[in-house]
PDB file of N, CA and C in Angstrom:
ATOM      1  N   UNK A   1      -6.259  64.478  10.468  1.00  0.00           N
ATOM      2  CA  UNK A   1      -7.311  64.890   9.560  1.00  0.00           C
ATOM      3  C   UNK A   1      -7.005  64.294   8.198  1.00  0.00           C
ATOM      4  N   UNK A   2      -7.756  64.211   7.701  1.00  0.00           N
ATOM      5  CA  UNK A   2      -7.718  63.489   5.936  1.00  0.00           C
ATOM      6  C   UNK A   2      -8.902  64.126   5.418  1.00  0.00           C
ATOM      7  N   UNK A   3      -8.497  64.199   4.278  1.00  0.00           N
ATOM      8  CA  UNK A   3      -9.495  64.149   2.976  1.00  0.00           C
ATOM      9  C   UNK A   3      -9.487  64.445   1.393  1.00  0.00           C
ATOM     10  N   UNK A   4      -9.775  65.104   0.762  1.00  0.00           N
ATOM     11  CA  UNK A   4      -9.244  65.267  -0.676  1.00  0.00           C
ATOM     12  C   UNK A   4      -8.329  66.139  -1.369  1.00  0.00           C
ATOM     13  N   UNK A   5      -7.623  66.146  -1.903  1.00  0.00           N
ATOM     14  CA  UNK A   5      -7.206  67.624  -1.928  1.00  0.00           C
ATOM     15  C   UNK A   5      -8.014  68.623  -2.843  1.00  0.00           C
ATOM     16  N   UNK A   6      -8.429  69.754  -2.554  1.00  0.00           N
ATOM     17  CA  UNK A   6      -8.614  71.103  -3.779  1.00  0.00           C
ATOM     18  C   UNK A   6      -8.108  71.769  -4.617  1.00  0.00           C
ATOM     19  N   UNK A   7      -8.475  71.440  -5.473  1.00  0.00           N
ATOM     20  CA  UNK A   7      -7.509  72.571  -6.513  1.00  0.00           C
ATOM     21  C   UNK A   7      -8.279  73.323  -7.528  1.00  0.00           C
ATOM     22  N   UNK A   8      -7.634  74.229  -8.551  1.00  0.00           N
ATOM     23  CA  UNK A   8      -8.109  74.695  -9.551  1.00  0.00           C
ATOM     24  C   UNK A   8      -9.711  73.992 -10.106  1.00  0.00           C
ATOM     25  N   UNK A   9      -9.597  73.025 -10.438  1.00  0.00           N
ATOM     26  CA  UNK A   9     -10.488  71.953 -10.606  1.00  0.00           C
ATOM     27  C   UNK A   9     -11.472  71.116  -9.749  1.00  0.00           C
ATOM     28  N   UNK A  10     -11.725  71.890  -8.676  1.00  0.00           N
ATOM     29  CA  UNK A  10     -12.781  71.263  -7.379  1.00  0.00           C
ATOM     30  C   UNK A  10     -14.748  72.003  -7.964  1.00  0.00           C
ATOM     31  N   UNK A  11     -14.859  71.125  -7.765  1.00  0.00           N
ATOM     32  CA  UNK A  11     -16.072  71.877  -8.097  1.00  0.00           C
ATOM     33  C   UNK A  11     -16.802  71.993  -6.577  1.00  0.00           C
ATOM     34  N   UNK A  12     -17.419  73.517  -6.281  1.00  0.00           N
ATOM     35  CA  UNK A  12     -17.523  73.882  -5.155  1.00  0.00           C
ATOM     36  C   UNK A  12     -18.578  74.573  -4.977  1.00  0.00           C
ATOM     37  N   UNK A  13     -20.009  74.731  -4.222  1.00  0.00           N
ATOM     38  CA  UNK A  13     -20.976  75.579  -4.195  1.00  0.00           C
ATOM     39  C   UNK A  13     -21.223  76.148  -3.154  1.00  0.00           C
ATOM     40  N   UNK A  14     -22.175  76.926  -2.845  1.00  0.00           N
ATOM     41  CA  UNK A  14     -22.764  77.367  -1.320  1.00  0.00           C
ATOM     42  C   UNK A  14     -23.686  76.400  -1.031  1.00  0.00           C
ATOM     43  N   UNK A  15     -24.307  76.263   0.417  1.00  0.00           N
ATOM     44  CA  UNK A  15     -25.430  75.290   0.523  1.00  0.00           C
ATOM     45  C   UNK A  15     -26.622  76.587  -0.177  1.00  0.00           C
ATOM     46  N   UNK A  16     -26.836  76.550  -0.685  1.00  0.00           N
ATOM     47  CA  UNK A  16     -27.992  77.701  -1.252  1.00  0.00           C
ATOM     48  C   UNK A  16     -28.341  77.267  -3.006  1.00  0.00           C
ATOM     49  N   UNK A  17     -27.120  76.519  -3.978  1.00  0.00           N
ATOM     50  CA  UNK A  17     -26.657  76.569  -4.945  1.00  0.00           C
ATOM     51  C   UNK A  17     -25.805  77.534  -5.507  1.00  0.00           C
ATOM     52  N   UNK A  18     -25.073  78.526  -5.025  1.00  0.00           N
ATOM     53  CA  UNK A  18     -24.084  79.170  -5.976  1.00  0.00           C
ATOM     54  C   UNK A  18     -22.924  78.594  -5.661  1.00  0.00           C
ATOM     55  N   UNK A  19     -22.597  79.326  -7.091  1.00  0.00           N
ATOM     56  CA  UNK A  19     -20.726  78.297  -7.460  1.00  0.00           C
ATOM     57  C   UNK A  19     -19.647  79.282  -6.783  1.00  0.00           C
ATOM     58  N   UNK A  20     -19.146  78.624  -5.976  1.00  0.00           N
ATOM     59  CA  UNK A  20     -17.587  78.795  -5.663  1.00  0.00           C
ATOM     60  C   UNK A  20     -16.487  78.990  -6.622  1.00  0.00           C
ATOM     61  N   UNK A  21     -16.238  79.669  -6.821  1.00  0.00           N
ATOM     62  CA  UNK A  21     -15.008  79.740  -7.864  1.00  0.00           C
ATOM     63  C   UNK A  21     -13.204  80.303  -7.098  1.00  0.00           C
ATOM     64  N   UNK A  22     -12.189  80.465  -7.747  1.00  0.00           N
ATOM     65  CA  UNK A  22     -11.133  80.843  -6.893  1.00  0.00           C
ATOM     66  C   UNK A  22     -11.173  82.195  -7.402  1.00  0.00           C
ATOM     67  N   UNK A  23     -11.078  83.497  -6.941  1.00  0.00           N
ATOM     68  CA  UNK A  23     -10.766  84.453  -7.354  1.00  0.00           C
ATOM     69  C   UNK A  23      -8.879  84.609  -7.380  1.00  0.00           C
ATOM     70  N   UNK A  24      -8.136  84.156  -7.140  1.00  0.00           N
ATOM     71  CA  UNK A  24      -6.803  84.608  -6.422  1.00  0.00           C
ATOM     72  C   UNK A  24      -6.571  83.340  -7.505  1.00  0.00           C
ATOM     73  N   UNK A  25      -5.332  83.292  -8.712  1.00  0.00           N
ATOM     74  CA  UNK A  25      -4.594  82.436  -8.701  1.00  0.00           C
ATOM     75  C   UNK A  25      -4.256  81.346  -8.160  1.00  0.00           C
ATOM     76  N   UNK A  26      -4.648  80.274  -8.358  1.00  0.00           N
ATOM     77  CA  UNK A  26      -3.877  78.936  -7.584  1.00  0.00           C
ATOM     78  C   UNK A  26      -2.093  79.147  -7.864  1.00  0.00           C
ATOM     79  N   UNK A  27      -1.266  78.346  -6.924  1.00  0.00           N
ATOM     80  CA  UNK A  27      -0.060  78.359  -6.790  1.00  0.00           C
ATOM     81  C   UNK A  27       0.243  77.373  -8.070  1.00  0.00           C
ATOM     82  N   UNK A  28       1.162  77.909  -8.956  1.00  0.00           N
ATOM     83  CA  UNK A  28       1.130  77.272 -10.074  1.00  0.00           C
ATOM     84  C   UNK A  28       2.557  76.208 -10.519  1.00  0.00           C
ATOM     85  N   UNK A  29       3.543  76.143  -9.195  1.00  0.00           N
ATOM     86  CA  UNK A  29       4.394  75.191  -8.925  1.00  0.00           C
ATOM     87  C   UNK A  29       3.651  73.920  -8.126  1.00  0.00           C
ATOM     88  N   UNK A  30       2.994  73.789  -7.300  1.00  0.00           N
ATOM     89  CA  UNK A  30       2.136  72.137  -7.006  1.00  0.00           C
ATOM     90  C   UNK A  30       1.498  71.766  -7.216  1.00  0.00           C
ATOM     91  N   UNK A  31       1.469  70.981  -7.986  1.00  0.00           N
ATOM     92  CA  UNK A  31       0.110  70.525  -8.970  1.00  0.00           C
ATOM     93  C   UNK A  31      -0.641  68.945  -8.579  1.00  0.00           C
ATOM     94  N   UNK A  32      -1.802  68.517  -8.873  1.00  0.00           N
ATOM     95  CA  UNK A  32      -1.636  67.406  -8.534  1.00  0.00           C
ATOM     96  C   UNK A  32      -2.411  66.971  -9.592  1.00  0.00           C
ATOM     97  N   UNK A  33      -2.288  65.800 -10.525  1.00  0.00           N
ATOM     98  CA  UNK A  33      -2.897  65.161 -11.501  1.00  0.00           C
ATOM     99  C   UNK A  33      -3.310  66.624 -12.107  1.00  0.00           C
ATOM    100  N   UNK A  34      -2.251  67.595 -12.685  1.00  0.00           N
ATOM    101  CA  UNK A  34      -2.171  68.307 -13.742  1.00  0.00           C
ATOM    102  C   UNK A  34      -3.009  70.075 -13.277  1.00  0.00           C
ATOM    103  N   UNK A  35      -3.793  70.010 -11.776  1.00  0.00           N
ATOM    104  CA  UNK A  35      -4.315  70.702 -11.655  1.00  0.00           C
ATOM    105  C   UNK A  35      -3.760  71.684 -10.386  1.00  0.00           C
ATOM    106  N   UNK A  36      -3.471  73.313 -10.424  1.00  0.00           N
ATOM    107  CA  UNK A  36      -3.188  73.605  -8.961  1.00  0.00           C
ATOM    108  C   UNK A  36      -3.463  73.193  -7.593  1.00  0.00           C
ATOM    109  N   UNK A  37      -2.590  72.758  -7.261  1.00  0.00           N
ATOM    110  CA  UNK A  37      -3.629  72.835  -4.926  1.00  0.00           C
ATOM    111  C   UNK A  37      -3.754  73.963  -4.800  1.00  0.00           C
ATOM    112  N   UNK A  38      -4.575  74.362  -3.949  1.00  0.00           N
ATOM    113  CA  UNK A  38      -4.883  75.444  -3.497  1.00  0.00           C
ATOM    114  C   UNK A  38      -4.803  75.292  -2.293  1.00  0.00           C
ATOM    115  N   UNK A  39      -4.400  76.482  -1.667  1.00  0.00           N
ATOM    116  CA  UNK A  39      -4.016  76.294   0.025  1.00  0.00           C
ATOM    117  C   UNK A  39      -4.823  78.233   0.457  1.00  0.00           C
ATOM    118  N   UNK A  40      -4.734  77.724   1.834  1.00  0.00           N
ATOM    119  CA  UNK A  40      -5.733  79.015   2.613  1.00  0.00           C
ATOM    120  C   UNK A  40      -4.960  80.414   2.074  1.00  0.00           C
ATOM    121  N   UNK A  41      -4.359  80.593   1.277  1.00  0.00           N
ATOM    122  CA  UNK A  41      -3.765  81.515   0.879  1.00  0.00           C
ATOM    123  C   UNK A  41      -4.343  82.254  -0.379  1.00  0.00           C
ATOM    124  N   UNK A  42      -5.534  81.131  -0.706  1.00  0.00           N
ATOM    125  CA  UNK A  42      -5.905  81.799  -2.009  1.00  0.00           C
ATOM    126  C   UNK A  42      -7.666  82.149  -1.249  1.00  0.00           C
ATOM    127  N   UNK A  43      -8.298  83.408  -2.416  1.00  0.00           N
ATOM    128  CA  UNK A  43      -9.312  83.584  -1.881  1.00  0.00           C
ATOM    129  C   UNK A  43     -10.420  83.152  -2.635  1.00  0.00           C
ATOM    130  N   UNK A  44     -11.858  82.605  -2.213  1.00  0.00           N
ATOM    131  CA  UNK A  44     -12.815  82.434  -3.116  1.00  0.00           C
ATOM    132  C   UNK A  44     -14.433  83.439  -2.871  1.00  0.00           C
ATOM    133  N   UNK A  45     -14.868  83.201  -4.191  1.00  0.00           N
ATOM    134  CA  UNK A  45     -16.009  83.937  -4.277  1.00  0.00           C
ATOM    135  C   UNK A  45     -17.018  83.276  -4.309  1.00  0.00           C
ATOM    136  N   UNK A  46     -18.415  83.880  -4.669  1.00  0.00           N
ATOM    137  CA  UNK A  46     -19.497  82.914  -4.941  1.00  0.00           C
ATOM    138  C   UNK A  46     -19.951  84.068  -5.710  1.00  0.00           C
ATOM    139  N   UNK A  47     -20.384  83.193  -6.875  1.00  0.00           N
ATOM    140  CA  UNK A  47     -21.798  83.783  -7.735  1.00  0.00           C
ATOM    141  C   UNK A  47     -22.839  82.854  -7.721  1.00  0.00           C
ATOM    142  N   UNK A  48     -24.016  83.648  -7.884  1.00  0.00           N
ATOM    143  CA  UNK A  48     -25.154  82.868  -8.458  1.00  0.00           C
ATOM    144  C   UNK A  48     -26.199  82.717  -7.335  1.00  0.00           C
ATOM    145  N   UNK A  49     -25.352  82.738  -6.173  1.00  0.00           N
ATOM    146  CA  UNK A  49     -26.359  82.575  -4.812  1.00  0.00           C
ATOM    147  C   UNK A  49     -28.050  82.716  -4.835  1.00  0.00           C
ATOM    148  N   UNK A  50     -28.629  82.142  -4.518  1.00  0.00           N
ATOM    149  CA  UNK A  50     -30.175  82.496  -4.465  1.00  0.00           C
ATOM    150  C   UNK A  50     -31.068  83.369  -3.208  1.00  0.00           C
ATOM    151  N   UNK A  51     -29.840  82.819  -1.762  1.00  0.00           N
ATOM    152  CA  UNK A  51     -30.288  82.794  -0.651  1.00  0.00           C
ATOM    153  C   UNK A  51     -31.334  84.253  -0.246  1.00  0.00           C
ATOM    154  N   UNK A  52     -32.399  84.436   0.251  1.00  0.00           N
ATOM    155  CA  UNK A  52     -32.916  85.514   0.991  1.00  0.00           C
ATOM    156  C   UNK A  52     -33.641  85.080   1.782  1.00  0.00           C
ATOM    157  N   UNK A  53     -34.012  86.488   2.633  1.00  0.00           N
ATOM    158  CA  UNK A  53     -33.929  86.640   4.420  1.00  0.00           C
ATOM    159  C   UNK A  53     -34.819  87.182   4.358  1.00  0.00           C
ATOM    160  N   UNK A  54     -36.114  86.901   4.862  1.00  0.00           N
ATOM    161  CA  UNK A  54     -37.852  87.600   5.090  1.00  0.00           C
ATOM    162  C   UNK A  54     -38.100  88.216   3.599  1.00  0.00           C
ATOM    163  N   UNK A  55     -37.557  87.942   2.234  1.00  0.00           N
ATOM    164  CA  UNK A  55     -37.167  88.382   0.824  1.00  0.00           C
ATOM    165  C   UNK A  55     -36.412  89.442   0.193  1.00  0.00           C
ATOM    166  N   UNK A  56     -35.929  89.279   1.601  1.00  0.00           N
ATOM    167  CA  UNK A  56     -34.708  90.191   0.608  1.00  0.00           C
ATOM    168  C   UNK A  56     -32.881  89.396   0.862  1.00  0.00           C
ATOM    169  N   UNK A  57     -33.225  89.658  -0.389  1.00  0.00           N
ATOM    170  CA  UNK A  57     -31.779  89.281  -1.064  1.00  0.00           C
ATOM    171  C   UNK A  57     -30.792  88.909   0.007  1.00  0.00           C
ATOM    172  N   UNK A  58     -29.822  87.991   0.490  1.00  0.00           N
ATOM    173  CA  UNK A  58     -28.876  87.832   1.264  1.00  0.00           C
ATOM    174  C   UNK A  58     -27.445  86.873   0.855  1.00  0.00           C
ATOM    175  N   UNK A  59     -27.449  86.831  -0.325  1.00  0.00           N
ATOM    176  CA  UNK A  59     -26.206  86.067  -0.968  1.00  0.00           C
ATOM    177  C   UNK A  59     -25.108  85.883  -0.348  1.00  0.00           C
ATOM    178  N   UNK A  60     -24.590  84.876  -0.101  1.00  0.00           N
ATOM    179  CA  UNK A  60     -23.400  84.201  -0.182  1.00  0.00           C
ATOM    180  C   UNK A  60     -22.522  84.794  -1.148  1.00  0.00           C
ATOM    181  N   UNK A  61     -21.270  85.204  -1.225  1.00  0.00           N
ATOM    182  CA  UNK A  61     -20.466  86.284  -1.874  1.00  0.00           C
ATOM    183  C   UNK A  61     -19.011  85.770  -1.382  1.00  0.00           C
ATOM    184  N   UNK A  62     -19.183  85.100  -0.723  1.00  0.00           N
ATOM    185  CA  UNK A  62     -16.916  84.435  -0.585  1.00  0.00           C
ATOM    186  C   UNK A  62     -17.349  83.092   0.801  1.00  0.00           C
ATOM    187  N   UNK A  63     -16.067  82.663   0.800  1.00  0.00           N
ATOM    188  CA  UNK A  63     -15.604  81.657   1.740  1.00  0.00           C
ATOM    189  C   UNK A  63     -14.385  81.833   2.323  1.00  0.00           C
ATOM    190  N   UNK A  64     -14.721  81.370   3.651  1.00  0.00           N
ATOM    191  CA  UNK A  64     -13.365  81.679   4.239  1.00  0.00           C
ATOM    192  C   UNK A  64     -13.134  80.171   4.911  1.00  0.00           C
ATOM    193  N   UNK A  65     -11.824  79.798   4.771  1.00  0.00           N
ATOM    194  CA  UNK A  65     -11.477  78.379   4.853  1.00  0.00           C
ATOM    195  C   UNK A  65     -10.637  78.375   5.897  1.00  0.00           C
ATOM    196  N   UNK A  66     -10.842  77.667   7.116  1.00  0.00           N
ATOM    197  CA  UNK A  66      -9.649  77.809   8.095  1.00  0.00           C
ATOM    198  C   UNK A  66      -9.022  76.043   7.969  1.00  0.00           C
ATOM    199  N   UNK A  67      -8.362  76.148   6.938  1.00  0.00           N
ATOM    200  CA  UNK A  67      -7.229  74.933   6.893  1.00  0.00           C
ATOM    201  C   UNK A  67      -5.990  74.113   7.723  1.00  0.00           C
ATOM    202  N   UNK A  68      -6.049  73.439   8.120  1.00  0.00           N
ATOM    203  CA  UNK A  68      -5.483  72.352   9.306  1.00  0.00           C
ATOM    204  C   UNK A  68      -4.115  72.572   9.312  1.00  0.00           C
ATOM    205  N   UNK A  69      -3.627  72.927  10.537  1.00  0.00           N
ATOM    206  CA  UNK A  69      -2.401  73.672  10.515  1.00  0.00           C
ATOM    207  C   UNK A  69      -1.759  72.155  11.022  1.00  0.00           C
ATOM    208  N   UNK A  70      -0.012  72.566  10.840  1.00  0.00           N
ATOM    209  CA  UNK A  70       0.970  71.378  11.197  1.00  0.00           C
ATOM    210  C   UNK A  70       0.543  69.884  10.088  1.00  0.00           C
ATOM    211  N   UNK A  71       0.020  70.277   8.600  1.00  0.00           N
ATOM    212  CA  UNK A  71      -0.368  69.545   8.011  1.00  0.00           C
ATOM    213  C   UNK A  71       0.542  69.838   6.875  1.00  0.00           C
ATOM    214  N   UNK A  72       0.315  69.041   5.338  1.00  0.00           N
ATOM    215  CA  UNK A  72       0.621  69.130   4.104  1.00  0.00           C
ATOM    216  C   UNK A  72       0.902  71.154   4.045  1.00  0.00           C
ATOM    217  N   UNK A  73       1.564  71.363   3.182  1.00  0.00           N
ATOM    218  CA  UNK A  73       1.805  72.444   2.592  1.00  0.00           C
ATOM    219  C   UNK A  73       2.325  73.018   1.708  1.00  0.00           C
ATOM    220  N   UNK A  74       2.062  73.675   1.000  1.00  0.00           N
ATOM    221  CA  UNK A  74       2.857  74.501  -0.269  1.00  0.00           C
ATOM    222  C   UNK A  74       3.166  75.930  -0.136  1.00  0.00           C
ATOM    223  N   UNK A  75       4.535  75.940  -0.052  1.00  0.00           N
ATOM    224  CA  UNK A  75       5.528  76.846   0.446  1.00  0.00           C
ATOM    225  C   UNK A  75       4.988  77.935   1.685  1.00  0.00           C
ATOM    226  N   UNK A  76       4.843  76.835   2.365  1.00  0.00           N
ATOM    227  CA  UNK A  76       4.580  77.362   4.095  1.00  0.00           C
ATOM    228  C   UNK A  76       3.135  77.493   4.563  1.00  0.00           C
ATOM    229  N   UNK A  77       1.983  77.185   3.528  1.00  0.00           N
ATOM    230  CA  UNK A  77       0.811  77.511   3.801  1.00  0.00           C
ATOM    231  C   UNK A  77       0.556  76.252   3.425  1.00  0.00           C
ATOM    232  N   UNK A  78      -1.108  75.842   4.495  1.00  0.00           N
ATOM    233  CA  UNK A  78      -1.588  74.569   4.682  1.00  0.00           C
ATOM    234  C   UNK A  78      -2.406  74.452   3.277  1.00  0.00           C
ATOM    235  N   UNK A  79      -2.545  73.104   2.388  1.00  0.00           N
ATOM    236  CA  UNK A  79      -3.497  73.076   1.789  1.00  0.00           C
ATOM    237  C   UNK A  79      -4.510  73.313   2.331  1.00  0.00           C
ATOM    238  N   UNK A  80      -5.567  72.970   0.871  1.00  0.00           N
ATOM    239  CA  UNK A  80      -6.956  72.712   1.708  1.00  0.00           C
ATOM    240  C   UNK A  80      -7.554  71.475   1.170  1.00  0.00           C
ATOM    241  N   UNK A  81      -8.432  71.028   2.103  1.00  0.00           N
ATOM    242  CA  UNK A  81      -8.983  69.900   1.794  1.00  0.00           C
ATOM    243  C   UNK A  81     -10.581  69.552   1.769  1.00  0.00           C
ATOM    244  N   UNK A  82     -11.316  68.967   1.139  1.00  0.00           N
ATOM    245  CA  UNK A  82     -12.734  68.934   1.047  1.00  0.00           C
ATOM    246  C   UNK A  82     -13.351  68.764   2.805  1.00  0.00           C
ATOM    247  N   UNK A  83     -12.279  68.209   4.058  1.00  0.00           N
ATOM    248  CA  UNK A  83     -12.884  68.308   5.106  1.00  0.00           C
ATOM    249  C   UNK A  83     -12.657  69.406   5.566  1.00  0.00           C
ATOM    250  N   UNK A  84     -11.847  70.735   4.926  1.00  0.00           N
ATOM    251  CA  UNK A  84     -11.625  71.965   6.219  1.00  0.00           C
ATOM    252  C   UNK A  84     -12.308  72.564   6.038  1.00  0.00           C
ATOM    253  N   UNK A  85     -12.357  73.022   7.463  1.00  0.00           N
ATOM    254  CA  UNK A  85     -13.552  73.865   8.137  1.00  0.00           C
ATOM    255  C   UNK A  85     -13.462  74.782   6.970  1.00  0.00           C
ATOM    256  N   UNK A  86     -14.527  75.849   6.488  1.00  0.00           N
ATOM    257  CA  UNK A  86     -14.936  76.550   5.566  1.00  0.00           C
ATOM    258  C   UNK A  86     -16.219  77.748   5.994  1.00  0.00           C
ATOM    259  N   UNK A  87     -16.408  78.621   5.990  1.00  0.00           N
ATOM    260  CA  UNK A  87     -17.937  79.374   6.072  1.00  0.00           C
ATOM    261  C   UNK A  87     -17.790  80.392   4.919  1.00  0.00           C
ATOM    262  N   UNK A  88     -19.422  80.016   4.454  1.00  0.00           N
ATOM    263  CA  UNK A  88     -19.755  80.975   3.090  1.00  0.00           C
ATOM    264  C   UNK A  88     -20.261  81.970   3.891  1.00  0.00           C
ATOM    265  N   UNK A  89     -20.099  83.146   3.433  1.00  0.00           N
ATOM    266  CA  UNK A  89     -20.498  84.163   3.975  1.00  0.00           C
ATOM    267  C   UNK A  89     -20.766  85.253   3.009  1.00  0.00           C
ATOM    268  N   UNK A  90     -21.836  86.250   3.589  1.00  0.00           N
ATOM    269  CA  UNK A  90     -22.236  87.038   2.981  1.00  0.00           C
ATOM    270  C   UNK A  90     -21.209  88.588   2.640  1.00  0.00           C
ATOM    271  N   UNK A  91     -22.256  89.469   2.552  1.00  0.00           N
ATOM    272  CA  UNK A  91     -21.428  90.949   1.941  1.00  0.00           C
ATOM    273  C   UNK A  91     -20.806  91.618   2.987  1.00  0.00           C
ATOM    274  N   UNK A  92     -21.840  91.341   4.212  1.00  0.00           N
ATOM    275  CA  UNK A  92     -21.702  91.468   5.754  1.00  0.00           C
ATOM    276  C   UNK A  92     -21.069  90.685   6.512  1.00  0.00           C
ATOM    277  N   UNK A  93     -20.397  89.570   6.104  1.00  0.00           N
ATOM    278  CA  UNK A  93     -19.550  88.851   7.000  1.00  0.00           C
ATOM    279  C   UNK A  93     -20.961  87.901   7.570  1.00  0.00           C
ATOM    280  N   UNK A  94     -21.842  87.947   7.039  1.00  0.00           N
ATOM    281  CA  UNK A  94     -23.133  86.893   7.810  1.00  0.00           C
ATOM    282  C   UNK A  94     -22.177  85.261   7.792  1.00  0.00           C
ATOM    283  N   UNK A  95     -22.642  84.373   8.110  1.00  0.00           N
ATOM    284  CA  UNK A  95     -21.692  83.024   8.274  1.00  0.00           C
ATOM    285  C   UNK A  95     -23.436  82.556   7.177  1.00  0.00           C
ATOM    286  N   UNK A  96     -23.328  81.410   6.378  1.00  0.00           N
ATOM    287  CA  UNK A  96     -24.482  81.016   5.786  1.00  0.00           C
ATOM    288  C   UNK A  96     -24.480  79.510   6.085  1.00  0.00           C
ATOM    289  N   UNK A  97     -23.168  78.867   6.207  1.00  0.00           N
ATOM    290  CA  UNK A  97     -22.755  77.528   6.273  1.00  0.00           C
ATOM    291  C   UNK A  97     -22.078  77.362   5.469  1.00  0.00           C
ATOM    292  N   UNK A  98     -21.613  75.979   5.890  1.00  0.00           N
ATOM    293  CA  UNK A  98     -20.383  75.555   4.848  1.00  0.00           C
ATOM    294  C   UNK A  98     -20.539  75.764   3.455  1.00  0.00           C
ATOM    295  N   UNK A  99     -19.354  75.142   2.683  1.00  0.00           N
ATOM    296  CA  UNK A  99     -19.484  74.929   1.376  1.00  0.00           C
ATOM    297  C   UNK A  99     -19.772  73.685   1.115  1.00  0.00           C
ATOM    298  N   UNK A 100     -20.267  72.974   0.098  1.00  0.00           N
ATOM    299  CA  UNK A 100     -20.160  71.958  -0.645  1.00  0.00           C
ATOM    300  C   UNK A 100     -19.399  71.535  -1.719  1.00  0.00           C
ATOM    301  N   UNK A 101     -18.584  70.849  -1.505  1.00  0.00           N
ATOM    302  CA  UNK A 101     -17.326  70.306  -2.237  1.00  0.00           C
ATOM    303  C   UNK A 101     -18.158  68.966  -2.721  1.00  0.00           C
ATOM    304  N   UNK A 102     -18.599  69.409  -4.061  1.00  0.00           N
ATOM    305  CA  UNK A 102     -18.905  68.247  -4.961  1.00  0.00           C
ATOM    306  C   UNK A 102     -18.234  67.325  -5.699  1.00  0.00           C
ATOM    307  N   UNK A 103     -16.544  67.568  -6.037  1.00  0.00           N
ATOM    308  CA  UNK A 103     -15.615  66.725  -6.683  1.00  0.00           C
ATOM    309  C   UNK A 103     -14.440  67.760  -6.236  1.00  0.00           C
ATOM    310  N   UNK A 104     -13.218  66.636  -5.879  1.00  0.00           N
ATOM    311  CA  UNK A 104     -11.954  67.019  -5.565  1.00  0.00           C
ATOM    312  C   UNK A 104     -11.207  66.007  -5.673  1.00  0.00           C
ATOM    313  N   UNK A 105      -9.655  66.365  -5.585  1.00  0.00           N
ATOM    314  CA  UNK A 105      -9.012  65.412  -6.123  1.00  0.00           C
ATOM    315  C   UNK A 105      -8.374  64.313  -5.099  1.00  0.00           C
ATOM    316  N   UNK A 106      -7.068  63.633  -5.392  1.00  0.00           N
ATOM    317  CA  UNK A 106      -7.217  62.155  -4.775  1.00  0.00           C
ATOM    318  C   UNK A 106      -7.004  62.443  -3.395  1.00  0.00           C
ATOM    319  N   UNK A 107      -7.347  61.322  -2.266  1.00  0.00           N
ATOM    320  CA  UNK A 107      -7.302  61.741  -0.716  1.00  0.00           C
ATOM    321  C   UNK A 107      -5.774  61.527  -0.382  1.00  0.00           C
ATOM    322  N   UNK A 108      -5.967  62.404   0.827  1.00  0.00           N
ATOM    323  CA  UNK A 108      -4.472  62.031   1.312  1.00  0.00           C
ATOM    324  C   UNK A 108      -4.766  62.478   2.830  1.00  0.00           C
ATOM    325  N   UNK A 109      -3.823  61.872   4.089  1.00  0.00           N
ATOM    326  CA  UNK A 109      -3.866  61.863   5.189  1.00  0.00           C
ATOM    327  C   UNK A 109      -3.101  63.049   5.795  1.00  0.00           C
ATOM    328  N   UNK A 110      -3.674  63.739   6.473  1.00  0.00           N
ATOM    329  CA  UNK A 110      -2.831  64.888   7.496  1.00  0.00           C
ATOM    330  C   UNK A 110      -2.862  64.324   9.074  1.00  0.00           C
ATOM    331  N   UNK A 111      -1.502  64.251   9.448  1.00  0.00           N
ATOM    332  CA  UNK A 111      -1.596  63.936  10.952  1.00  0.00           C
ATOM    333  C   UNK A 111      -0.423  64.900  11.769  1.00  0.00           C
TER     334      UNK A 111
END
């Protein structure tokens, strides 16, 4: 697997338009070009969501990232990368679809 790495500094949305943000601290010993990695260890949110369902309201509210195991890591947990699997999901655990990773940082190869 390959692809970019994430960090502090990824800019990240729902397919709906709301922003991804990290709620949880990035790990603040691996950095890459000045910014945390973030690995499946940290958690994210969403604000801003628009999404609704016959009109009522159904927001996107977190992501859950299942990151490529036997890969890169920071202190025992897999990064993450703009290709891992990901689902935005609602208040209910609804699945909405992926995220959109609009900028991340430089690529690197997992095998």
């Amino acid at each position: 697997m390959s692809g970019s790495l994430l960090d502090a500094g990824a800019v990240i949305g729902c397919p709906h338009g709301g922003r991804v943000t990290a709620a949880t601290t990035q790990s603040g010993g691996v950095r890459a070009q000045g910014a945390a990695v973030a690995t499946a260890a940290h958690t994210y949110v969403v604000t801003g969501c628009p999404h609704t369902v016959d009109r009522v309201p159904s927001p996107c509210v977190a992501v859950r990232w299942t990151a490529h195991a036997g890969g890169v890591t920071v202190d025992g947990v897999p990064v993450l990368l703009d290709t891992s699997a990901a689902q935005c999901l609602t208040a209910a655990f609804v699945p909405k679809g992926p995220p959109v990773v609009q900028a991340a940082q430089r690529k690197v190869t997992v095998r």
